[in-house]
Protein backbone atom coordinates (compact mmCIF):
# COMPACT_ATOMS: atom_id res chain seq x y z
CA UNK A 1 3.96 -15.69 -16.10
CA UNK A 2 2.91 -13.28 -13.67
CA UNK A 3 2.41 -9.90 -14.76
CA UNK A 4 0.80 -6.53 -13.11
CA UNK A 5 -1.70 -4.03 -15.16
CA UNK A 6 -4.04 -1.69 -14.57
CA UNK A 7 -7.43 -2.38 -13.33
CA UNK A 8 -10.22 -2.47 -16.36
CA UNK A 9 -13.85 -2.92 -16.45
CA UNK A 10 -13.94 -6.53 -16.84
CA UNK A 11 -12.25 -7.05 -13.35
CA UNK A 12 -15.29 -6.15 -10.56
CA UNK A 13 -15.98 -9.76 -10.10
CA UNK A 14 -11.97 -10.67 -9.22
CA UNK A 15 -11.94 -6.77 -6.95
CA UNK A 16 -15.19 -8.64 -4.88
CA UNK A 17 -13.23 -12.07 -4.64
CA UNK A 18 -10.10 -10.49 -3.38
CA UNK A 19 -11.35 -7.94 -0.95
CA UNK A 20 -13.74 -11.04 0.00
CA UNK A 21 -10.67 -12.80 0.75
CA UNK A 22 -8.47 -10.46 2.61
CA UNK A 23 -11.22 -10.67 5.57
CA UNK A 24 -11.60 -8.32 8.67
CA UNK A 25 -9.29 -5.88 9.37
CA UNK A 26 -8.38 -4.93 6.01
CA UNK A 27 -9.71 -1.40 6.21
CA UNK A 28 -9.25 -0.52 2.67
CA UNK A 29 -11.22 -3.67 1.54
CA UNK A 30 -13.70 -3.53 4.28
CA UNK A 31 -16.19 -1.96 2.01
CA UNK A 32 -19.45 -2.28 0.33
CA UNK A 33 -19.68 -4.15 -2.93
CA UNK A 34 -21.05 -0.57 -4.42
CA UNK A 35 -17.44 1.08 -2.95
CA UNK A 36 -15.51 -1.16 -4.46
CA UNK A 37 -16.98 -0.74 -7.96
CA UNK A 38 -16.93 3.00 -7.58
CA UNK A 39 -13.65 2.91 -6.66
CA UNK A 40 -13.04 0.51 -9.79
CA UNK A 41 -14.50 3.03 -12.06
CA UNK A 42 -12.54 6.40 -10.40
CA UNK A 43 -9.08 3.98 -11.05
CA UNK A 44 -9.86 3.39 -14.64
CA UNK A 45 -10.62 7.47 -15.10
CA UNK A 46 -7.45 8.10 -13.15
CA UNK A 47 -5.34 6.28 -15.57
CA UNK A 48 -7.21 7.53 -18.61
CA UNK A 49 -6.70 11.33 -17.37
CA UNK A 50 -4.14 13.75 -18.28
CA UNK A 51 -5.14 16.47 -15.63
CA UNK A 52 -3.16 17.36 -12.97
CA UNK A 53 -3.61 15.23 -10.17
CA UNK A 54 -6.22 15.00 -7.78
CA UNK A 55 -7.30 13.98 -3.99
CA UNK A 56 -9.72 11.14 -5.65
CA UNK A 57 -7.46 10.03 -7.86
CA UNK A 58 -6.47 6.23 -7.21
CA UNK A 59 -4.63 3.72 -9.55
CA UNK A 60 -6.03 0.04 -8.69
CA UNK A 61 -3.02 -2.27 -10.28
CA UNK A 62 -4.03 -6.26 -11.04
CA UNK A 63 -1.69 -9.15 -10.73
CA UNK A 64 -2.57 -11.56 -13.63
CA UNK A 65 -2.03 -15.03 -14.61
CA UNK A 66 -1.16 -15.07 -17.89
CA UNK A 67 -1.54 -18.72 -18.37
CA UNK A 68 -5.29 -18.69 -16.84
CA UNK A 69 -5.99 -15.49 -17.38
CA UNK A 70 -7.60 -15.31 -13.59
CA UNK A 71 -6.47 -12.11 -11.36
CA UNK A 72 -4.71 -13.18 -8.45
CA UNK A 73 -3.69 -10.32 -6.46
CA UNK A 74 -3.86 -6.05 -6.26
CA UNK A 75 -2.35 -3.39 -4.68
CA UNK A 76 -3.04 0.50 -4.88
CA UNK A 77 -1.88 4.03 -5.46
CA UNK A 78 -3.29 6.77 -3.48
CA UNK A 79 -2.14 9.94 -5.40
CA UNK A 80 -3.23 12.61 -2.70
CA UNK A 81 -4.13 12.12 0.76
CA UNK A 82 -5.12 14.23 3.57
CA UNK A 83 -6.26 17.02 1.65
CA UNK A 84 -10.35 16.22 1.13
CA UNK A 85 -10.88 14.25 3.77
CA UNK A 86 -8.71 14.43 6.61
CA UNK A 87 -6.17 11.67 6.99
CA UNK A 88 -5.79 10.26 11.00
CA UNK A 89 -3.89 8.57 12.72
CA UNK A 90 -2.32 8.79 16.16
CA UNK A 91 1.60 10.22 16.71
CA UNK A 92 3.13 8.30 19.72
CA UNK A 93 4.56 11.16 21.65
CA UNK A 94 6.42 11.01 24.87
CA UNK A 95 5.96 13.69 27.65
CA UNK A 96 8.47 13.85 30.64
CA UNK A 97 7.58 13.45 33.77
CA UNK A 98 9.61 15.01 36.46
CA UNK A 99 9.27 15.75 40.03
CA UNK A 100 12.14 17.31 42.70
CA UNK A 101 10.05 16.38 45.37
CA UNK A 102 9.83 12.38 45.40
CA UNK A 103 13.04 12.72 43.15
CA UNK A 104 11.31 10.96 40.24
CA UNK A 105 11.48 11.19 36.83
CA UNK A 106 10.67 9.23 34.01
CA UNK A 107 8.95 9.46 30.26
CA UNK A 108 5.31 8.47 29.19
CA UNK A 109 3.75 7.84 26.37
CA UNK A 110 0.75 9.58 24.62
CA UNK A 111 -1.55 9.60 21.62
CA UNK A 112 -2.36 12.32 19.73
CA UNK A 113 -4.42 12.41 17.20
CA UNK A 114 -2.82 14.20 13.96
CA UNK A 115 -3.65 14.00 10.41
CA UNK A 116 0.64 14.90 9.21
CA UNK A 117 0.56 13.33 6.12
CA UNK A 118 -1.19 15.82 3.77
CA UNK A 119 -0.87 15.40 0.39
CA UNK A 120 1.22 12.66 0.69
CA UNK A 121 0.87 9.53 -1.84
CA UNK A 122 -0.40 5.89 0.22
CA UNK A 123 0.27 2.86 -1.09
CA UNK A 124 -1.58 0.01 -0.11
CA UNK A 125 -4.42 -2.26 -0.75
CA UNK A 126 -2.00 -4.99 -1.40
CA UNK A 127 -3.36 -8.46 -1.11
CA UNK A 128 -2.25 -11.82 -3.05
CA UNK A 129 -4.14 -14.99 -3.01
CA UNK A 130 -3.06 -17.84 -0.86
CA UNK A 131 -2.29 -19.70 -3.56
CA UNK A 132 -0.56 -17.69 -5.81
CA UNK A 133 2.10 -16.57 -2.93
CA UNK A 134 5.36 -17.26 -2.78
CA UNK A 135 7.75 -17.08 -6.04
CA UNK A 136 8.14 -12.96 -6.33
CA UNK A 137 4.51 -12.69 -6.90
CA UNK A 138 4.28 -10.49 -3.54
CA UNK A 139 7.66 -8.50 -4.85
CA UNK A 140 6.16 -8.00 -7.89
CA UNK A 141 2.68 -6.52 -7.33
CA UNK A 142 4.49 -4.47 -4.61
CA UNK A 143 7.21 -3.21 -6.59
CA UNK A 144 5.05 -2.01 -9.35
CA UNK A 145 3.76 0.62 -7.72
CA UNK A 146 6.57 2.36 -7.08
CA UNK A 147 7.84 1.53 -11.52
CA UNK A 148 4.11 3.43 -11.65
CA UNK A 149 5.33 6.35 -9.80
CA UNK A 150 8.36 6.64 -11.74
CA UNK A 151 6.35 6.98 -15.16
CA UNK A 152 5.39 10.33 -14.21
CA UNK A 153 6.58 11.52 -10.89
CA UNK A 154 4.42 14.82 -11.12
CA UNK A 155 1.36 12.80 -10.35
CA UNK A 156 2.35 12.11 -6.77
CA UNK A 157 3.30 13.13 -3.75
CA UNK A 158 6.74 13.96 -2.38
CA UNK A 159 6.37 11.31 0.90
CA UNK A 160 5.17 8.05 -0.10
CA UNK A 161 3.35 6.28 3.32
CA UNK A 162 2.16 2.79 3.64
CA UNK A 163 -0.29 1.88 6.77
CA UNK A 164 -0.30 -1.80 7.54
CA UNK A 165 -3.10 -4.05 9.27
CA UNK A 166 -2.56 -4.17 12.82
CA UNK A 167 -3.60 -6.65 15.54
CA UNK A 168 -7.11 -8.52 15.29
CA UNK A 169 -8.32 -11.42 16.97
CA UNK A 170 -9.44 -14.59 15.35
CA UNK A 171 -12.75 -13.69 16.42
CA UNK A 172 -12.59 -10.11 15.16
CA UNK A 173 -11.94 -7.81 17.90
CA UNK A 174 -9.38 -5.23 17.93
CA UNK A 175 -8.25 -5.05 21.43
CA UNK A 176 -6.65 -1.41 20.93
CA UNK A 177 -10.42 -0.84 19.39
CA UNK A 178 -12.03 -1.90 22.27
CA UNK A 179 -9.42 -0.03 24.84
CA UNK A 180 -10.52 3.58 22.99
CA UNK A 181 -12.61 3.72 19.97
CA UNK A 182 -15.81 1.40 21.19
CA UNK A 183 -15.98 3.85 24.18
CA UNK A 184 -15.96 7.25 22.11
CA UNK A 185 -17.38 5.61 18.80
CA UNK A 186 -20.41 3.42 20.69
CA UNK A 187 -20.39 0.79 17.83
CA UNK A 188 -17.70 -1.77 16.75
CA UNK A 189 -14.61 -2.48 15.06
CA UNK A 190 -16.25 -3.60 11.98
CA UNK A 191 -18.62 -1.20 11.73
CA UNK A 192 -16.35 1.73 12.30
CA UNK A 193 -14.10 0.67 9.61
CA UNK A 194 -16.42 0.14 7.01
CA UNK A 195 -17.55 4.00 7.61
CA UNK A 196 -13.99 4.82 7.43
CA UNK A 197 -13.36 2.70 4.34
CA UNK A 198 -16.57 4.06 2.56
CA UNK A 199 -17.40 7.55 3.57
CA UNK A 200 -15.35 11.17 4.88
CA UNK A 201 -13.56 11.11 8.06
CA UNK A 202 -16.50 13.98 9.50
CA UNK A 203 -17.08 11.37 12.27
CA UNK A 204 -14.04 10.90 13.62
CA UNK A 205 -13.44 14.71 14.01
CA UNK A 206 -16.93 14.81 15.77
CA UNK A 207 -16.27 11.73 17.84
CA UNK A 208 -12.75 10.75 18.85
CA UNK A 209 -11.23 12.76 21.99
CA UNK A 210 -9.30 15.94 21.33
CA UNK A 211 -6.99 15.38 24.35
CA UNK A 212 -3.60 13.53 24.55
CA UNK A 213 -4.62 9.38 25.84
CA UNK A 214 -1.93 8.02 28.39
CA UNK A 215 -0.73 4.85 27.05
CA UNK A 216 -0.36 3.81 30.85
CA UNK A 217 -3.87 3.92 31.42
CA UNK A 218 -4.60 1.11 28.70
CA UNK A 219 -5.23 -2.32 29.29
CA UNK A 220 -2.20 -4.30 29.20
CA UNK A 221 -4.27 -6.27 25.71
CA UNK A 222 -4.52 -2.74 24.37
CA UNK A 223 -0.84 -2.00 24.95
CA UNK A 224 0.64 -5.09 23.86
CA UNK A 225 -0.28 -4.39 20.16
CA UNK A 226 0.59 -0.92 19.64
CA UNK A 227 2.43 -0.95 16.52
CA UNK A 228 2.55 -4.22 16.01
CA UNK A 229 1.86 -5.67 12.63
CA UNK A 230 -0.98 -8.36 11.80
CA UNK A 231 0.72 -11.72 10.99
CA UNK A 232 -0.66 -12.05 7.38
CA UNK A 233 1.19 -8.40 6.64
CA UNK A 234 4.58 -9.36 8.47
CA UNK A 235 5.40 -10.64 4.32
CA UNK A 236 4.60 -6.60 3.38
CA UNK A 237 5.85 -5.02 6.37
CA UNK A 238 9.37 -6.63 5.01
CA UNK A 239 9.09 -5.46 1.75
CA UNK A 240 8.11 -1.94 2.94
CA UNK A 241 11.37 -2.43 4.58
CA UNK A 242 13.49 -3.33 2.01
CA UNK A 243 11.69 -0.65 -0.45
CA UNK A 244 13.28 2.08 2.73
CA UNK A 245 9.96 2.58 4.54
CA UNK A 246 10.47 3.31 8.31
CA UNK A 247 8.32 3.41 11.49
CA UNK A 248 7.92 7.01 12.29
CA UNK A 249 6.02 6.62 15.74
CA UNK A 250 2.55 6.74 13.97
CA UNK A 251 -0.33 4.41 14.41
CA UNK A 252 -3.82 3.97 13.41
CA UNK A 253 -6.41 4.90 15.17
CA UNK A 254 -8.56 1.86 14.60
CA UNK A 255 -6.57 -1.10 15.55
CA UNK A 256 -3.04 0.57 16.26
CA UNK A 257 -1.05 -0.65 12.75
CA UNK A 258 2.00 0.87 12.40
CA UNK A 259 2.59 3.64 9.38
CA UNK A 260 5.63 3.65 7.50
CA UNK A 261 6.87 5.95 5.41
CA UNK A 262 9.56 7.14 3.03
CA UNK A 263 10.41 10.18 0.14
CA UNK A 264 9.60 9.03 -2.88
CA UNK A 265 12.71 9.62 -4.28
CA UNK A 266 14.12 7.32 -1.87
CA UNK A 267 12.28 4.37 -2.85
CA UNK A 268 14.96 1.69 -3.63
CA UNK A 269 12.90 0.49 -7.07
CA UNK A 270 13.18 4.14 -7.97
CA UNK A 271 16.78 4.73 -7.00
CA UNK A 272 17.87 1.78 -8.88
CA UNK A 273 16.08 1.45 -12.00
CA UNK A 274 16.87 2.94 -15.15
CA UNK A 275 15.86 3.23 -18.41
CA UNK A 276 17.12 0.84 -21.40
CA UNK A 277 16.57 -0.09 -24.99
CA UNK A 278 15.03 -3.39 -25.08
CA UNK A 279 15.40 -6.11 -28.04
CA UNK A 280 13.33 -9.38 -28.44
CA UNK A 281 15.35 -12.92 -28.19
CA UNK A 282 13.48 -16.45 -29.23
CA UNK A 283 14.89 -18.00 -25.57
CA UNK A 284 16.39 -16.74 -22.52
CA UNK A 285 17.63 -19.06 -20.06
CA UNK A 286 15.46 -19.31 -17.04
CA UNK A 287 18.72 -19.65 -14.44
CA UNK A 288 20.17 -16.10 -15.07
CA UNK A 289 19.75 -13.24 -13.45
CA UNK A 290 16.11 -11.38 -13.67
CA UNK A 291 14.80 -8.14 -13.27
CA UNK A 292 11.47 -5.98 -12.49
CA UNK A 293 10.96 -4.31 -16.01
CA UNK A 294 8.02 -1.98 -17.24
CA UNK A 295 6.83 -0.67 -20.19
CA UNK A 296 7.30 2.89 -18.57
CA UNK A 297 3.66 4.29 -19.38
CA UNK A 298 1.29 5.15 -17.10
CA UNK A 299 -1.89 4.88 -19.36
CA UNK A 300 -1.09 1.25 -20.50
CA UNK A 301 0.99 0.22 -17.61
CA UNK A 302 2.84 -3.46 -17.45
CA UNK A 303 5.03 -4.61 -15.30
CA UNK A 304 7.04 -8.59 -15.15
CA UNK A 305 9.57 -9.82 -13.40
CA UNK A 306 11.24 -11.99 -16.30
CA UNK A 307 14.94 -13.24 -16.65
CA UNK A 308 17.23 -11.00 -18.87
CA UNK A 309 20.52 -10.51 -20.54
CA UNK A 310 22.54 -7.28 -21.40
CA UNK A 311 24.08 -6.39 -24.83
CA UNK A 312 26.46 -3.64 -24.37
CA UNK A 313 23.83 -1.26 -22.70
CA UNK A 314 20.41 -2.81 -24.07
CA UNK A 315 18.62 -5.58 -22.38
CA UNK A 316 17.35 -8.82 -24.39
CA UNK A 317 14.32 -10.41 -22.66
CA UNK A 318 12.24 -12.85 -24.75
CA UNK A 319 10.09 -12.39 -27.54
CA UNK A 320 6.88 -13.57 -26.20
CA UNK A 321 7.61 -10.79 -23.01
CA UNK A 322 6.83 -8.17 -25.33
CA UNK A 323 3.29 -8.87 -26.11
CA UNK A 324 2.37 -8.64 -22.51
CA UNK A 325 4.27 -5.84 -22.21
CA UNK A 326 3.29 -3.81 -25.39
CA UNK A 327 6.48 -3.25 -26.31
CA UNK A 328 8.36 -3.57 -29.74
CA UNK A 329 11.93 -3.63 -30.30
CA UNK A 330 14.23 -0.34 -29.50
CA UNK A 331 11.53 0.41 -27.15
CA UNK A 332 12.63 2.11 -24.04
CA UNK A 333 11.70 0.34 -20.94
CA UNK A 334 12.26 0.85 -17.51
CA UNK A 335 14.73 -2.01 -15.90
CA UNK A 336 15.27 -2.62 -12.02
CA UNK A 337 17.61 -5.25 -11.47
CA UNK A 338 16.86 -7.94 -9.00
């Protein structure tokens, strides 16, 4: 059984194994060992606080095996973004272009560089082990966030955005990188997104052009991967999807991933689920129909994806479920049929 919790104390080693893992490209992971722990430690105070939220709060979620006990994927909860560091990415624009004279007209696209999603929540951060993919594990750790967000809605942010890995070369290059940023930023892909990852955004005010780029004037290697989506997050990009993200024309200034976005309450896991009374059964069959459930607490968080059966409006899920969800019976959970 596969089953998602919060991040504790014990897991640094597994956060440096996955984000080891992931490889280049994967901003949020593209940090020092020392960021990742301290970003480890602000999760585990984030879940443990009853304060209003803040801009550094961040809920790291773990995707465990419960029959090896070994961590085999994350994903992560931004609760505030935009607001203490600015948050940028580029807004594909187009500008008319129109002349009476040569009779031509015709429409262009342009960057500019915006930062429109303040104090909006991010998801992200989600990565699953090569060998633990496939059979809902990616569903699952994805889904949970949004069964977190549902616990206590007040704790984020009206628009939920997701920004996914865009276009790198098996060597490492960025070719959208290379087009732009290496001629402002004078240092490479790698190194610019480890600042980015670890520190403010201060340099990319001071640094990145004020002015509106012409897509036309881009290399044709540069072009060809606007938007476009990095074949290991394709899998996420669908689920994004599914969840009711869309493409809303903006990019990221690094390597030109696309940003999706949706309203929270939109979010098809949040539309859909509901809450129940839950009772413990010795054996449910393994061939009928199952469901994301949660314990519905933010503080002690669980989340499976188990098989399930109704009586009259409760839901019977078996006994040995409710240990790793901390649940007893009559509990109320919170169900999302699949």
């Amino acid at each position: 059984m596969l089953i998602v919790r919060p991040a504790n104390a014990g897991d640094g080693s597994a956060l440096l194994n996955l984000a080891q893992q992931a490889g280049p490209g994967f901003t949020s992971l593209a940090v020092s060992q020392e960021a990742l722990l301290a970003r480890l430690e602000r999760s585990i105070t984030t879940f443990a606080s009853t304060a209003e939220r803040d801009a550094d709060d961040i809920y790291l979620l773990m995707l465990e095996d419960m029959t090896t006990g070994k961590v085999v994927g994350m994903s992560a909860v931004k609760a505030m973004i935009g607001v203490k560091d600015p948050f940028f990415n580029f807004r594909i624009l187009k500008i008319a272009q129109n002349s009476n004279v040569v009779a031509r007209r015709f429409d262009m696209d342009v960057l500019i560089m915006v930062n429109d999603y303040v104090g909006s929540t991010e998801v992200g951060s989600l990565f699953v082990s090569a060998d633990a993919r496939g059979g809902g594990a990616g569903r699952l750790i994805s889904q949970s966030r949004y069964m977190l967000m549902a616990t206590e809605p007040e704790r984020f942010g009206d628009q939920v955005i997701s920004e996914l890995r865009g276009h790198i070369d098996p060597d490492g290059t960025a070719p959208f990188w290379e087009a732009i940023g290496r001629k402002f930023f004078q240092m490479d892909f790698k190194e610019a997104d480890q600042i980015s990852a670890s520190q403010d955004n201060q340099f990319i005010i001071d640094l990145m052009p004020k002015h509106p780029i012409y897509v036309e004037l881009l290399p044709d290697s540069a072009k060809a991967v606007i938007a476009q989506t990095h074949p290991e997050g394709k899998g996420a990009r669908k689920l994004l999807e599914n969840e009711g993200f869309r493409f809303d024309g903006v990019v990221d200034i690094f390597d030109a991933g696309p940003s999706m976005s949706c309203p929270r309450h939109d979010l098809e896991t949040i539309k859909t689920s509901r809450h129940a009374k839950v009772i413990a059964k010795d054996k449910i069959s393994e061939t009928g129909r199952k469901a994301l459930i949660s314990n519905d607490r933010l503080k002690d968080f669980r989340a499976v994806i188990v098989p399930f059966e109704k009586s009259g409006s409760d839901i019977v899920i078996a006994r040995d479920v409710f240990e790793h969800l901390n649940v007893s019976d009559n509990h109320i959970i919170r169900i999302c049929e699949l």
